[in-house]
Structures are given as C-alpha cells and as structure tokens.
C-alpha atoms as a PDB file:
ATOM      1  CA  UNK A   1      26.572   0.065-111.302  1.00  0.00           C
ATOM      2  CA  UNK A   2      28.812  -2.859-112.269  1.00  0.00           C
ATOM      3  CA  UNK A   3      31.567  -1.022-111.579  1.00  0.00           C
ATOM      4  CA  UNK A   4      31.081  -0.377-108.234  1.00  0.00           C
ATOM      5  CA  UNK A   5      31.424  -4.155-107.138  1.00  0.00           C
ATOM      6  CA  UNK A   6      34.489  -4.944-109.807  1.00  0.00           C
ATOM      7  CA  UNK A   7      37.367  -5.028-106.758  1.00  0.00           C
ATOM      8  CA  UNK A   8      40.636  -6.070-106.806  1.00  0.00           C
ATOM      9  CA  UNK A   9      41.947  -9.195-104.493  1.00  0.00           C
ATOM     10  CA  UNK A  10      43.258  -6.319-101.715  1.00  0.00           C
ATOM     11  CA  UNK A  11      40.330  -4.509-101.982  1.00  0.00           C
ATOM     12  CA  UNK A  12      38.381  -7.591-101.092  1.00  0.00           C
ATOM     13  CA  UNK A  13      40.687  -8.654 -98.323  1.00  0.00           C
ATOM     14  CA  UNK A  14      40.471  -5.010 -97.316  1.00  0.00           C
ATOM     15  CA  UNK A  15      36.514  -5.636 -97.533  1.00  0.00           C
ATOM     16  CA  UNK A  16      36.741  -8.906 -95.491  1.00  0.00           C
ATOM     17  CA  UNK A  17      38.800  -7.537 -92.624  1.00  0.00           C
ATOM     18  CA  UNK A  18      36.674  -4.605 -91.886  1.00  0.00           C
ATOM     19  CA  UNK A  19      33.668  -6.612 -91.671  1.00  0.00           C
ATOM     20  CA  UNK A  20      35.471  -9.165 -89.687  1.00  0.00           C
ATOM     21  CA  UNK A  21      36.872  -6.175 -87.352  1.00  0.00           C
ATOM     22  CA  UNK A  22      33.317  -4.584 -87.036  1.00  0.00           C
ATOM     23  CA  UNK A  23      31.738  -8.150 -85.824  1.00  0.00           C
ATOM     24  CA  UNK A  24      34.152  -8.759 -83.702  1.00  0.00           C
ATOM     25  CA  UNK A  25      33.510  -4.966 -81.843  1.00  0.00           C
ATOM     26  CA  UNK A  26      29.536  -5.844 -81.739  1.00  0.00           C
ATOM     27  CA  UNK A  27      30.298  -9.096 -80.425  1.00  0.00           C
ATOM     28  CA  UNK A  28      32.786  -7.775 -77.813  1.00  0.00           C
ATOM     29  CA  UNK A  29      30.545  -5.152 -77.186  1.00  0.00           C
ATOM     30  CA  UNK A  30      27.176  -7.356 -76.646  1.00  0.00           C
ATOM     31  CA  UNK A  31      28.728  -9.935 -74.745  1.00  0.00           C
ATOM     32  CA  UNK A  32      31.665  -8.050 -72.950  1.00  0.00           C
ATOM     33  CA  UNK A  33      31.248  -6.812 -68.948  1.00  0.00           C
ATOM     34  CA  UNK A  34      32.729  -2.810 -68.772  1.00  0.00           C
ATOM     35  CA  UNK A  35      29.854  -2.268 -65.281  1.00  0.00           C
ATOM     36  CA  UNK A  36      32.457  -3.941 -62.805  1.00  0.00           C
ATOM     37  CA  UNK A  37      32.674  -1.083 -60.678  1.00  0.00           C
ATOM     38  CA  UNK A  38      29.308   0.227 -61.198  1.00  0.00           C
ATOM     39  CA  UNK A  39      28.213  -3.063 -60.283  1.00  0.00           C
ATOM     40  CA  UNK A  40      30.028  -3.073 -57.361  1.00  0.00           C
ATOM     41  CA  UNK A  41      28.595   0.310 -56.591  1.00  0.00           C
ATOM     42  CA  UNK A  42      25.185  -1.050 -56.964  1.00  0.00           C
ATOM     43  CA  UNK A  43      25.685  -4.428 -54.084  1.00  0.00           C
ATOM     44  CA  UNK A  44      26.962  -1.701 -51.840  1.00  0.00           C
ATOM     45  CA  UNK A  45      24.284   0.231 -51.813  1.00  0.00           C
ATOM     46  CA  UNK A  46      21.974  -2.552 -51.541  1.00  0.00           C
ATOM     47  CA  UNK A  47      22.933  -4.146 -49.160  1.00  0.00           C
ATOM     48  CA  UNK A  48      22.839  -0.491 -47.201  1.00  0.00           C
ATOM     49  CA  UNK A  49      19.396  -0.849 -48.389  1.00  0.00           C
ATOM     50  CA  UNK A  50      18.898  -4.377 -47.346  1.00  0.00           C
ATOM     51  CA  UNK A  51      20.074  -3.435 -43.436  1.00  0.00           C
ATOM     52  CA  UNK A  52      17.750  -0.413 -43.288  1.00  0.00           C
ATOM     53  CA  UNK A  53      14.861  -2.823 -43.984  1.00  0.00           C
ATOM     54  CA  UNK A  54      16.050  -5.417 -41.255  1.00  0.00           C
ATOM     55  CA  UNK A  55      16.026  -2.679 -38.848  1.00  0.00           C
ATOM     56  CA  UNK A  56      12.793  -1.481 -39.352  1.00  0.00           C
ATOM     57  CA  UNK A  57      10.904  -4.774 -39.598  1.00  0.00           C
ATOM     58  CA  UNK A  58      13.290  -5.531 -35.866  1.00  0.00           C
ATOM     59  CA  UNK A  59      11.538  -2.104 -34.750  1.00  0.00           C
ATOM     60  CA  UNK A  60       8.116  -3.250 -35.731  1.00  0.00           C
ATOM     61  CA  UNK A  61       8.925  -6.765 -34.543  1.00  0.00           C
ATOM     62  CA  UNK A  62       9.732  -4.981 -31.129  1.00  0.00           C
ATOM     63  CA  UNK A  63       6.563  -2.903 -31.175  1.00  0.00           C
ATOM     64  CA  UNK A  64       4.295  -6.095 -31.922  1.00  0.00           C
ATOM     65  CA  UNK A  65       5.618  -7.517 -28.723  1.00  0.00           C
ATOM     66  CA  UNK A  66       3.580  -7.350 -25.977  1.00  0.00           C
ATOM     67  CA  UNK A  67       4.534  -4.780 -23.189  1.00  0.00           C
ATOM     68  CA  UNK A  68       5.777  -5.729 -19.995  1.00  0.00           C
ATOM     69  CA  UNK A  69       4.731  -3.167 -17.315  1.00  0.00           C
ATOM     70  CA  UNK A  70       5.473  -2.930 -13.633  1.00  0.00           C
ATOM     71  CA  UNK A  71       3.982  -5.912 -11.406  1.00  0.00           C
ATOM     72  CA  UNK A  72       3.373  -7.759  -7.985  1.00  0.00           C
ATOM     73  CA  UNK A  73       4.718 -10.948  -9.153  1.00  0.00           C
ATOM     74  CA  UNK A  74       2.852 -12.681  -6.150  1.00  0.00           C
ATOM     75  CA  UNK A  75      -0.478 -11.747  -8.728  1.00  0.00           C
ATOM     76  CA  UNK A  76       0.882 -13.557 -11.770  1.00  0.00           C
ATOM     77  CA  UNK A  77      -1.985 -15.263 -13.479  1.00  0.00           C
ATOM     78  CA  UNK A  78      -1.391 -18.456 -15.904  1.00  0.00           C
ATOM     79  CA  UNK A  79      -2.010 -15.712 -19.155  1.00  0.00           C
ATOM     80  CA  UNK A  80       0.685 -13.310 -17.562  1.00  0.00           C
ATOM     81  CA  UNK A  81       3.081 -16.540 -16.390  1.00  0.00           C
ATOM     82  CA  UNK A  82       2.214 -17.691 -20.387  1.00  0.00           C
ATOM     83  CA  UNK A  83       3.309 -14.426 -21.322  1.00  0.00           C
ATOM     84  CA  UNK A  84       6.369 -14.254 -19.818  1.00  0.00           C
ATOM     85  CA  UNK A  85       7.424 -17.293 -20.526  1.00  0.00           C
ATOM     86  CA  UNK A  86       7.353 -19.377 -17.743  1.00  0.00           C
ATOM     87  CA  UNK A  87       6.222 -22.888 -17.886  1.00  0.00           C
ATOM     88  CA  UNK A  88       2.550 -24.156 -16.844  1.00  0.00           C
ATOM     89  CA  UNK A  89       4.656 -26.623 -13.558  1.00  0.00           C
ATOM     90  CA  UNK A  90       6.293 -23.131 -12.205  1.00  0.00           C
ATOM     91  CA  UNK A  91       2.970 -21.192 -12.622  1.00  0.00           C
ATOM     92  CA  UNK A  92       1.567 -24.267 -10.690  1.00  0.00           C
ATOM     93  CA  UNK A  93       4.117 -24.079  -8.488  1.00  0.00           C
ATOM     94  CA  UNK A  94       3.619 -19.983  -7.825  1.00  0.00           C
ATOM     95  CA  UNK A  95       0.013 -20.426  -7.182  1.00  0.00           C
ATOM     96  CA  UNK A  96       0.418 -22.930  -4.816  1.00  0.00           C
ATOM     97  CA  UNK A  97       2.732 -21.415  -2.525  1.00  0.00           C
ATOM     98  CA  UNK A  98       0.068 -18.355  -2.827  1.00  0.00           C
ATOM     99  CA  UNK A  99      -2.959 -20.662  -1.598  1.00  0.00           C
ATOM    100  CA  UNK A 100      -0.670 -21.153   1.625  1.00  0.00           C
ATOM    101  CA  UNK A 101      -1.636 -17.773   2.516  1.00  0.00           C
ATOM    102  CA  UNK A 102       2.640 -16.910   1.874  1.00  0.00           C
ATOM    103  CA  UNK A 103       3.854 -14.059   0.303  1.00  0.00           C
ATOM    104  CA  UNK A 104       7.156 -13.624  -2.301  1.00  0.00           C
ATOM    105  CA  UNK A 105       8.766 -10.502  -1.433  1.00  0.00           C
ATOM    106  CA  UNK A 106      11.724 -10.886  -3.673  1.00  0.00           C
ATOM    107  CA  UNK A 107      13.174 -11.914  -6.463  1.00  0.00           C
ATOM    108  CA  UNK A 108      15.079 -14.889  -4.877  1.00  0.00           C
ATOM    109  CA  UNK A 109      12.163 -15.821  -3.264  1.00  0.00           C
ATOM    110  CA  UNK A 110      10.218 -16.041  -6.726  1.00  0.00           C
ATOM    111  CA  UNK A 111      13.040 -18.361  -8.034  1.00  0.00           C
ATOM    112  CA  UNK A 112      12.943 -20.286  -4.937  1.00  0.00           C
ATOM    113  CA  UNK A 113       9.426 -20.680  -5.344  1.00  0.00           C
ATOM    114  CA  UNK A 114       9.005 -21.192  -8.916  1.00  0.00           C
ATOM    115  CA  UNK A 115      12.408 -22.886  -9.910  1.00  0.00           C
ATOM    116  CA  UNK A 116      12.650 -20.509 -13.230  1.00  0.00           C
ATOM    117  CA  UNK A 117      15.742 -20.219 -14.739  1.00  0.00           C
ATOM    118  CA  UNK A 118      18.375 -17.508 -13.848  1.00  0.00           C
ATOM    119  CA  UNK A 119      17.967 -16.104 -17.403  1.00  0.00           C
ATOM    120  CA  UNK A 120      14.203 -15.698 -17.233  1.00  0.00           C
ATOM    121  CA  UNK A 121      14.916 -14.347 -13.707  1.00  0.00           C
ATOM    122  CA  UNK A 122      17.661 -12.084 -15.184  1.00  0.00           C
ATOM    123  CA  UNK A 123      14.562 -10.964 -18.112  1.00  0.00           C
ATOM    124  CA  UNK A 124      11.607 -10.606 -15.486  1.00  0.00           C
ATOM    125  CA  UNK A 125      13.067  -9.394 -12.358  1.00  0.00           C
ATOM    126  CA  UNK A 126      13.203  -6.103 -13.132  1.00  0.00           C
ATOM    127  CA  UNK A 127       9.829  -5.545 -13.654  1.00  0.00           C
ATOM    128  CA  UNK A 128       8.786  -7.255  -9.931  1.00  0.00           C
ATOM    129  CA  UNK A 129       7.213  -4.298  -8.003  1.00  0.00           C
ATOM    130  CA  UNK A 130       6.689  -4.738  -4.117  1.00  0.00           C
ATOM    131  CA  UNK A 131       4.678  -2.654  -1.802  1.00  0.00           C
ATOM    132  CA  UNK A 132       6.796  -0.191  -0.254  1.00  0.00           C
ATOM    133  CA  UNK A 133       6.567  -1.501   3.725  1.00  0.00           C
ATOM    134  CA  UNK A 134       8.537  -4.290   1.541  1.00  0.00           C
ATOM    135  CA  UNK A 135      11.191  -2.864  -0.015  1.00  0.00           C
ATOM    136  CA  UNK A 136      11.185   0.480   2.435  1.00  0.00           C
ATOM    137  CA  UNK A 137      10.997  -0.779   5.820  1.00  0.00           C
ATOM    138  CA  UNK A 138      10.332   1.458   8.400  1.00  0.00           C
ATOM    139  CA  UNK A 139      12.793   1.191  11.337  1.00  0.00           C
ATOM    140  CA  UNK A 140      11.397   0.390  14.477  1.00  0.00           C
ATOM    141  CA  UNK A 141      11.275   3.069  16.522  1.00  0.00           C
ATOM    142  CA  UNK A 142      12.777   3.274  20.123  1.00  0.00           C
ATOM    143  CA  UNK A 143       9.915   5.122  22.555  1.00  0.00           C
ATOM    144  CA  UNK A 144      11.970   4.779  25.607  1.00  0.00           C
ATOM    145  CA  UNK A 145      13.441   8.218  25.772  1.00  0.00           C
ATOM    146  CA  UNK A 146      10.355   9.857  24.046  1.00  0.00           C
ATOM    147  CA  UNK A 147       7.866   8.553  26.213  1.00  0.00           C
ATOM    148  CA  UNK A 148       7.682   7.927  30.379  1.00  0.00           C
ATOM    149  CA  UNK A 149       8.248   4.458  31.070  1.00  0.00           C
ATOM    150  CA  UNK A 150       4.951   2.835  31.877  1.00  0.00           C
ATOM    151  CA  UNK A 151       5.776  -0.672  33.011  1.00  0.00           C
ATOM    152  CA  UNK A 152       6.832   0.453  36.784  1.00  0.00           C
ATOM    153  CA  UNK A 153       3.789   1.600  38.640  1.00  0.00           C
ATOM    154  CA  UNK A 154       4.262   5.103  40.144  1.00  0.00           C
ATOM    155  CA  UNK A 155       2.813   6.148  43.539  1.00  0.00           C
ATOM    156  CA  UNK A 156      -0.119   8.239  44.900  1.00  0.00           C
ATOM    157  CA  UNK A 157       2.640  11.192  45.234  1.00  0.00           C
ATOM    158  CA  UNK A 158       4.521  10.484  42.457  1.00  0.00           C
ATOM    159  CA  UNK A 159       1.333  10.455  40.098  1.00  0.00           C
ATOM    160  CA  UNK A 160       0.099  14.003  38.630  1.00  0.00           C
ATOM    161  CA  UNK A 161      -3.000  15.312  38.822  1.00  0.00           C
ATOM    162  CA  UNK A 162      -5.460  14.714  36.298  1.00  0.00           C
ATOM    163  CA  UNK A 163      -7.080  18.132  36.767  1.00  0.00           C
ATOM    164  CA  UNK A 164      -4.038  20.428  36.431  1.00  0.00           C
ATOM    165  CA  UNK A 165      -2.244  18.081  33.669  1.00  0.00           C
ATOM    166  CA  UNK A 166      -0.831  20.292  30.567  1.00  0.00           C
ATOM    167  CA  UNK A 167      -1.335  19.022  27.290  1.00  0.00           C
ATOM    168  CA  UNK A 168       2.203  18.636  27.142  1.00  0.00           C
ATOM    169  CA  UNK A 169       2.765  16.312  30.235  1.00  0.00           C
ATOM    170  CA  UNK A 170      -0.014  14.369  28.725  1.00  0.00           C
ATOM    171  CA  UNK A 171       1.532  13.622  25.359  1.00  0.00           C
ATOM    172  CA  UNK A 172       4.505  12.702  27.521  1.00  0.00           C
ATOM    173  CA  UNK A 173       2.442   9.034  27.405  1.00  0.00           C
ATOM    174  CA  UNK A 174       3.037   6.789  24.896  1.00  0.00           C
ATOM    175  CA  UNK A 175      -0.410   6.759  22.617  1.00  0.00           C
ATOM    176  CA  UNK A 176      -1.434  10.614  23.473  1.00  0.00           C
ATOM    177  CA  UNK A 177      -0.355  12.401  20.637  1.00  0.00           C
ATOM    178  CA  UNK A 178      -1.333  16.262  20.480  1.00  0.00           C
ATOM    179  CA  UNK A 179      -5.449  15.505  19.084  1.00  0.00           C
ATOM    180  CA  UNK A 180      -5.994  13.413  21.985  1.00  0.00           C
ATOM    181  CA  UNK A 181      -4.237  15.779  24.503  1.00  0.00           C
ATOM    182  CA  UNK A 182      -6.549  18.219  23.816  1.00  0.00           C
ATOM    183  CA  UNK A 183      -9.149  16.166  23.682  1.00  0.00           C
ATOM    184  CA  UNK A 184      -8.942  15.187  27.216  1.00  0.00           C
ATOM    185  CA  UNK A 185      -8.284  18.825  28.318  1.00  0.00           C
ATOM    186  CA  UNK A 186     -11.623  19.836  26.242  1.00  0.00           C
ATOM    187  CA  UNK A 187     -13.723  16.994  28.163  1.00  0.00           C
ATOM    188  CA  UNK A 188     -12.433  18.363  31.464  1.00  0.00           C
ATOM    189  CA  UNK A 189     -13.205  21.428  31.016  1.00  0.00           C
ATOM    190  CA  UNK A 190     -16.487  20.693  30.146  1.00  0.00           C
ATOM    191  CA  UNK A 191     -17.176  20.728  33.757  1.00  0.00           C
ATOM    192  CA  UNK A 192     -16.591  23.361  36.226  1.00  0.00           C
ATOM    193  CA  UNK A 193     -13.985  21.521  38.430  1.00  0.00           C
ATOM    194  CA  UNK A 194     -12.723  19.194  36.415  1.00  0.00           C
ATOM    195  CA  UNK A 195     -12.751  15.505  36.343  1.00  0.00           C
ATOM    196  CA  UNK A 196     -14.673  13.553  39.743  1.00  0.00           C
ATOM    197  CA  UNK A 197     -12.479  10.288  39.475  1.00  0.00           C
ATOM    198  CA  UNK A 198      -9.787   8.106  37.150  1.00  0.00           C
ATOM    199  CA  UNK A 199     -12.940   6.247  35.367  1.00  0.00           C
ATOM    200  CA  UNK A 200     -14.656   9.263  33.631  1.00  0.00           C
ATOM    201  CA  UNK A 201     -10.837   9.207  31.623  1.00  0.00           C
ATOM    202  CA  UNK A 202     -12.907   6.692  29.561  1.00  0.00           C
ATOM    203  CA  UNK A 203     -15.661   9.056  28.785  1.00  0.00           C
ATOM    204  CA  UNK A 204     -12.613  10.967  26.105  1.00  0.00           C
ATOM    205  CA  UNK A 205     -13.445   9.875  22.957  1.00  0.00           C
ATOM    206  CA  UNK A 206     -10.141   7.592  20.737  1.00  0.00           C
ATOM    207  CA  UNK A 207      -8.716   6.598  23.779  1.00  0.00           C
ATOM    208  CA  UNK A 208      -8.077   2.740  23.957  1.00  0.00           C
ATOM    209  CA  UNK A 209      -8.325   1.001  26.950  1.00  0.00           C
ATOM    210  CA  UNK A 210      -4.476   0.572  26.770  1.00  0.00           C
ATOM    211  CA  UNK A 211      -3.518   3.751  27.092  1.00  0.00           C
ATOM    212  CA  UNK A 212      -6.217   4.970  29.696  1.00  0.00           C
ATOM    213  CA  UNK A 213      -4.101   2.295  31.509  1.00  0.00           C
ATOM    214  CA  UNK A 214      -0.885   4.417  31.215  1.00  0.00           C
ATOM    215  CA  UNK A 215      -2.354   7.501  31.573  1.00  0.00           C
ATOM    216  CA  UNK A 216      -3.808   6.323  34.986  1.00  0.00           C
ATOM    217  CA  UNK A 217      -0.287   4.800  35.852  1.00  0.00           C
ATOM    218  CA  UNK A 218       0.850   8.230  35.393  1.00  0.00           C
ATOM    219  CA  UNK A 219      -2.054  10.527  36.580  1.00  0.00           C
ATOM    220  CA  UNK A 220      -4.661  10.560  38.786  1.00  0.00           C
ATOM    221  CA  UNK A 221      -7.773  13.017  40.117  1.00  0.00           C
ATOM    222  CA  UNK A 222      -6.197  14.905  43.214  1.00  0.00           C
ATOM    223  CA  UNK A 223      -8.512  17.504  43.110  1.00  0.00           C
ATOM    224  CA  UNK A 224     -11.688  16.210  42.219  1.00  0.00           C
ATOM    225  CA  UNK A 225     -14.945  18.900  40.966  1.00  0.00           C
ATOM    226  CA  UNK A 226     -17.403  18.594  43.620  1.00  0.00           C
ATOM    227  CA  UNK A 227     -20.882  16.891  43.243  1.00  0.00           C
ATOM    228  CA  UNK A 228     -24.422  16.476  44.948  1.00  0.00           C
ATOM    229  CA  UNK A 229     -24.692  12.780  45.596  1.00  0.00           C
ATOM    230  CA  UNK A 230     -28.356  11.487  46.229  1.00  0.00           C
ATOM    231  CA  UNK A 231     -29.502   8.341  47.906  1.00  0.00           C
ATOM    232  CA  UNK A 232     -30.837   5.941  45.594  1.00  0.00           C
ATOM    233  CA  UNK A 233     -33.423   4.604  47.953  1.00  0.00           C
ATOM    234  CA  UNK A 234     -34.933   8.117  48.495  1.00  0.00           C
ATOM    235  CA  UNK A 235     -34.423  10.096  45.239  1.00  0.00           C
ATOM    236  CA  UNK A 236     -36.698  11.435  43.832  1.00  0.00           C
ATOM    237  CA  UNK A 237     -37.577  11.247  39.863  1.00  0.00           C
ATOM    238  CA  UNK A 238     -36.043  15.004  39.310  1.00  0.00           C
ATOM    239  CA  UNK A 239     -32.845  14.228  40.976  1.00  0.00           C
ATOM    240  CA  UNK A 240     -32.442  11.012  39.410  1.00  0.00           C
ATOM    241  CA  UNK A 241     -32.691  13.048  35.788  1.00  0.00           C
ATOM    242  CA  UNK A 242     -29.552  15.165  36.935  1.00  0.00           C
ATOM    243  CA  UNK A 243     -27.652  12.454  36.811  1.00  0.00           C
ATOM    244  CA  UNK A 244     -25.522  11.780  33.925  1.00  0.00           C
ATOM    245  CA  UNK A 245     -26.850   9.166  31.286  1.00  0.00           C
ATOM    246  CA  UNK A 246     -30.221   8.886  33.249  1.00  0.00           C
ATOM    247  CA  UNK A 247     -33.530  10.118  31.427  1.00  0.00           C
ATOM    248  CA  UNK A 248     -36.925  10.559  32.780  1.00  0.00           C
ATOM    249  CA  UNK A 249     -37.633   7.310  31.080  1.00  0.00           C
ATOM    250  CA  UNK A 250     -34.857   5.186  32.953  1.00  0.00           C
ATOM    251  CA  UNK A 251     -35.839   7.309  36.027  1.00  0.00           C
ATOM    252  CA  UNK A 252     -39.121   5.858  35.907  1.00  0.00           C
ATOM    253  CA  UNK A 253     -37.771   2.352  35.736  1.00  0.00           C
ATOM    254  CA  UNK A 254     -35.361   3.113  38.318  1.00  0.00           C
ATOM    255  CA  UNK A 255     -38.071   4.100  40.853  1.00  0.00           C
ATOM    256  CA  UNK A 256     -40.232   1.176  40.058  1.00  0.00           C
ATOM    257  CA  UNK A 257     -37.389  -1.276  40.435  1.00  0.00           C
ATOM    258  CA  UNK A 258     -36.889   0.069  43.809  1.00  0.00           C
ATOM    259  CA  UNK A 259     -40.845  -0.127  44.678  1.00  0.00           C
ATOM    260  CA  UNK A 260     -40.700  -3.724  44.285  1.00  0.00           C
ATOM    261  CA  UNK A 261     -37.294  -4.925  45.472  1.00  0.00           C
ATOM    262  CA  UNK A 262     -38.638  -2.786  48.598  1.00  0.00           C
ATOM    263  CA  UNK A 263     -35.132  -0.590  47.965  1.00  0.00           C
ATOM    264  CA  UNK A 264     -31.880  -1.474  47.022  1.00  0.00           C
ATOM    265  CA  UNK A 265     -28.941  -3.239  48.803  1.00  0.00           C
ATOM    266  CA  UNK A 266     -26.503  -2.349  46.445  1.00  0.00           C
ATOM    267  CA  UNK A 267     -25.849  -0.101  43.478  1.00  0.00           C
ATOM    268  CA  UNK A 268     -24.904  -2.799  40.959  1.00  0.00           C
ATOM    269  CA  UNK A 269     -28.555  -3.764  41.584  1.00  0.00           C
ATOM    270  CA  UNK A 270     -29.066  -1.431  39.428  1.00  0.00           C
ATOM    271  CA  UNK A 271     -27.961  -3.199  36.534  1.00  0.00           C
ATOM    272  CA  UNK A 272     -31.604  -5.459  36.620  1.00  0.00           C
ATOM    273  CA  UNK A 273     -33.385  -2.080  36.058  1.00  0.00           C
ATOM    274  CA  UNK A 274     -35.214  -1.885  32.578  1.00  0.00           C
ATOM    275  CA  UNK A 275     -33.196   0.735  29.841  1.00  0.00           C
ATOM    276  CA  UNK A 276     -30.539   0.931  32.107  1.00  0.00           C
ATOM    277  CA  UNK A 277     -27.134   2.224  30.563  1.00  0.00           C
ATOM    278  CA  UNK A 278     -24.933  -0.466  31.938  1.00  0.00           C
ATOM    279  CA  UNK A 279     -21.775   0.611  30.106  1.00  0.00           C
ATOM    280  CA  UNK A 280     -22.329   3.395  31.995  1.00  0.00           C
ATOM    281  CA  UNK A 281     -23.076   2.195  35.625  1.00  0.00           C
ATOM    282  CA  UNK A 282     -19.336   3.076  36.795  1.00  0.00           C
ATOM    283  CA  UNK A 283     -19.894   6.725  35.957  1.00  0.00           C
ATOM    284  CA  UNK A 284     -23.529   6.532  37.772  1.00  0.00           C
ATOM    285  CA  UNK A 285     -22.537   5.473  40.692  1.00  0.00           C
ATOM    286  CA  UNK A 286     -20.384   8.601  41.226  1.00  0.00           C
ATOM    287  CA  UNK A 287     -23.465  10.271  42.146  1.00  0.00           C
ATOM    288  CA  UNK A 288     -24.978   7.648  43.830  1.00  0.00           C
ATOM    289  CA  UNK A 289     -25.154   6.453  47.389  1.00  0.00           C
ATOM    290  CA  UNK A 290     -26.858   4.056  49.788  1.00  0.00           C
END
C-alpha cells in the first residue's frame, strides 16, 4: 500500500493541478449562468401568460358591471341617476324640472336640464329612449283637398239630400270615415222612408256633435219618410206609445200632466212631465202637434 502514495515532485504537481482544475469546473459549474436564453424564453412566455390573465379578470370586471338597458331618461330615479353616475344636485335638478309637469325629449334638453358633463352625456345618451310621437312625428296632415270645405255654409239647393246620400258622398266630410258612413245609411234604413228631419242625424251612434254640424252644412232631409202626427191635447194613451222613446209608463204621466194643466200650450211643456226622456224631446216633437 505504501507504494501507492510514494510520488515524485511532478507527479504531485500533476496531482495538485487536476484537483485544482476539477474545483474550479464544479465551482464554474455551480455558480455559472448557461439558461440566458432559456430564461429569456421563460419572461416571454410569461408575460403572454400575464396578459391573458388581465384580459380575463377586464372581461369579468366588465360582466360585474351593472347593465345599462334602454330608458326614458325623464323616469330616472336617484338609484338609476347614482348608477350612472350623475351627481345627487343634477338628479335634484332632473326631478325638479319633472314636478313642473315638463317633459325632456332630448338629449340636449337633458343636459340643459341637468348640467351633466358632455362626457357623461357622450356615455348615457345613447341609451335615452323616447316615445315614438317624439322622435317619429307624424306630419300634419292637409284635409283640404280630401275633404269638402266646411267653413262656408252651403244653400238649401246646394245641400244634398240626406235620404239619397251614398256612403261615399258621406265620407266626403271630414270625421265620416267608412264605419260611420254606413252607420248612418243602416239607421236610415231602419225606417221605411228614410230620415223625417236634420235632428234624428243625432240618433247615429259615434257621431260627435262636431261633425253632425258638417254633415248638416252639407246635407239635409229633402225627402222626408212620412208620419202620423197626433195632437197632444187629444191623444190617446195607445197613440202616445207609438211614439218613439214614449212607454205606457211615460204615457200615463203624459196624460195626467195634461189633466191637470187643463192641456198644454206648448210642447216643451212637456219637459215638467214625470219620466220624461228630455234628451229626447227634439225627436218627440216630430210626431207631435198642438
């Protein structure tokens, strides 16, 4: 064995170098960087990693947000106005131009009103929603060639008759459209003759009293149906009863009325009788006679 560590002053230099050589190889190698462009590699990819995550927390960041749907921005309440990020004055300010009984109908108006900013304007606006006779208006529309000119009163002559009117002269007037045209045609035929006079034009159910006034501008009864007219101080209690709108009831009444006022002077007498239809009383007293 003691000859195996018996070396010569090379052979320990020899010795001493290769164990100074192999130190200095475990040192370079603990202690030296060789991942520079791995390492490089590496930040690359995270930071590819790093902007995925930003996006997705942005999405859900988005999706946390509260909605902003469609709205009548004259209806903003002070939880919506909070959520939209107006202040509490220009909510204030909103609600009190509301209590005035006014109305915003646009988006310069709702600046005007509230004083908000151009860019909340710019970030809200497009979610104002107005009714439609707002944004849409209809035109006005120009009846003077559709319809006959009502404002100059038209003569005996010139006027048509009421009892041999079409349904197309009669939608000629503004406010007869084709229901109410046939309406009126319906009611007169109702009776064998037609119509006795202008008033019973009233008796046509959805006519307003402003256009009964331009249908009688522009027709009249010519040719009235003809009628048995009785004598209100004579009648009897069966004739009365034929009478449009008078029942054996009002009849009655009628009869007694006349008992004590020892007859009637005048038809609109009639009027004090007990029951009596007095919306009606023009129509009566086409049958009626003293």
């Amino acid at each position: 064995m003691k000859s195996h560590f018996q070396f010569s002053n090379k052979q320990r230099g020899g010795i001493f170098l290769l164990l100074a050589i192999i130190v200095i190889a475990q040192c370079v190698y603990a202690f030296g960087d060789f991942s520079k462009d791995e390492a490089i590699k590496n930040t690359e990819e995270l930071d590819v990693f790093r902007n995925e995550l930003d996006s997705l927390r942005n999405v859900e960041l988005q999706n946390s947000k509260p909605k902003i749907y469609p709205f009548n921005p004259n209806y903003i309440t002070d939880y919506k106005g909070y959520t939209l990020g107006m202040s509490n004055e220009e909510i204030d300010r909103l609600h009190k131009f509301r209590d005035g009984n006014q109305w915003v109908n646009s988006a310069k108006d709702f600046q005007k009103v509230t004083n908000v900013s151009d860019s909340l304007l710019a970030t809200i606006s497009p979610y104002f929603k107005f009714p439609d006779w707002v944004t849409n208006p209809k035109p006005k529309t120009n009846y003077s060639n559709s319809y006959s000119n009502n404002n100059s009163p038209k003569t005996y002559a010139q006027k048509i008759d009421l009892n041999t009117a079409t349904a197309n002269q009669l939608q000629k007037v503004y406010g007869v459209g084709e229901k109410l045209s046939e309406r009126i045609i319906k009611y007169r035929n109702k009776f064998k003759g037609g119509f006795i006079a202008d008033i019973e034009i009233s008796e046509v159910w959805g006519l307003s009293p402003e256009v009964i006034e331009r249908i009688k501008n522009d027709f009249t009864v010519k040719t009235p149906r003809v009628i048995t007219k009785f004598n209100l101080n004579t009648a009897s209690r069966d004739e009365l009863v034929r009478i449009q709108y008078i029942d054996y009831e009002v009849a009655n009444n009628i009869i007694e009325e006349r008992t004590l006022r020892e007859g009637f002077k005048s038809l609109e007498e009639l009027t004090k009788v007990e029951d009596f239809p007095v919306k009606k009383i023009e129509i009566i007293k086409l049958y009626l006679h003293l």
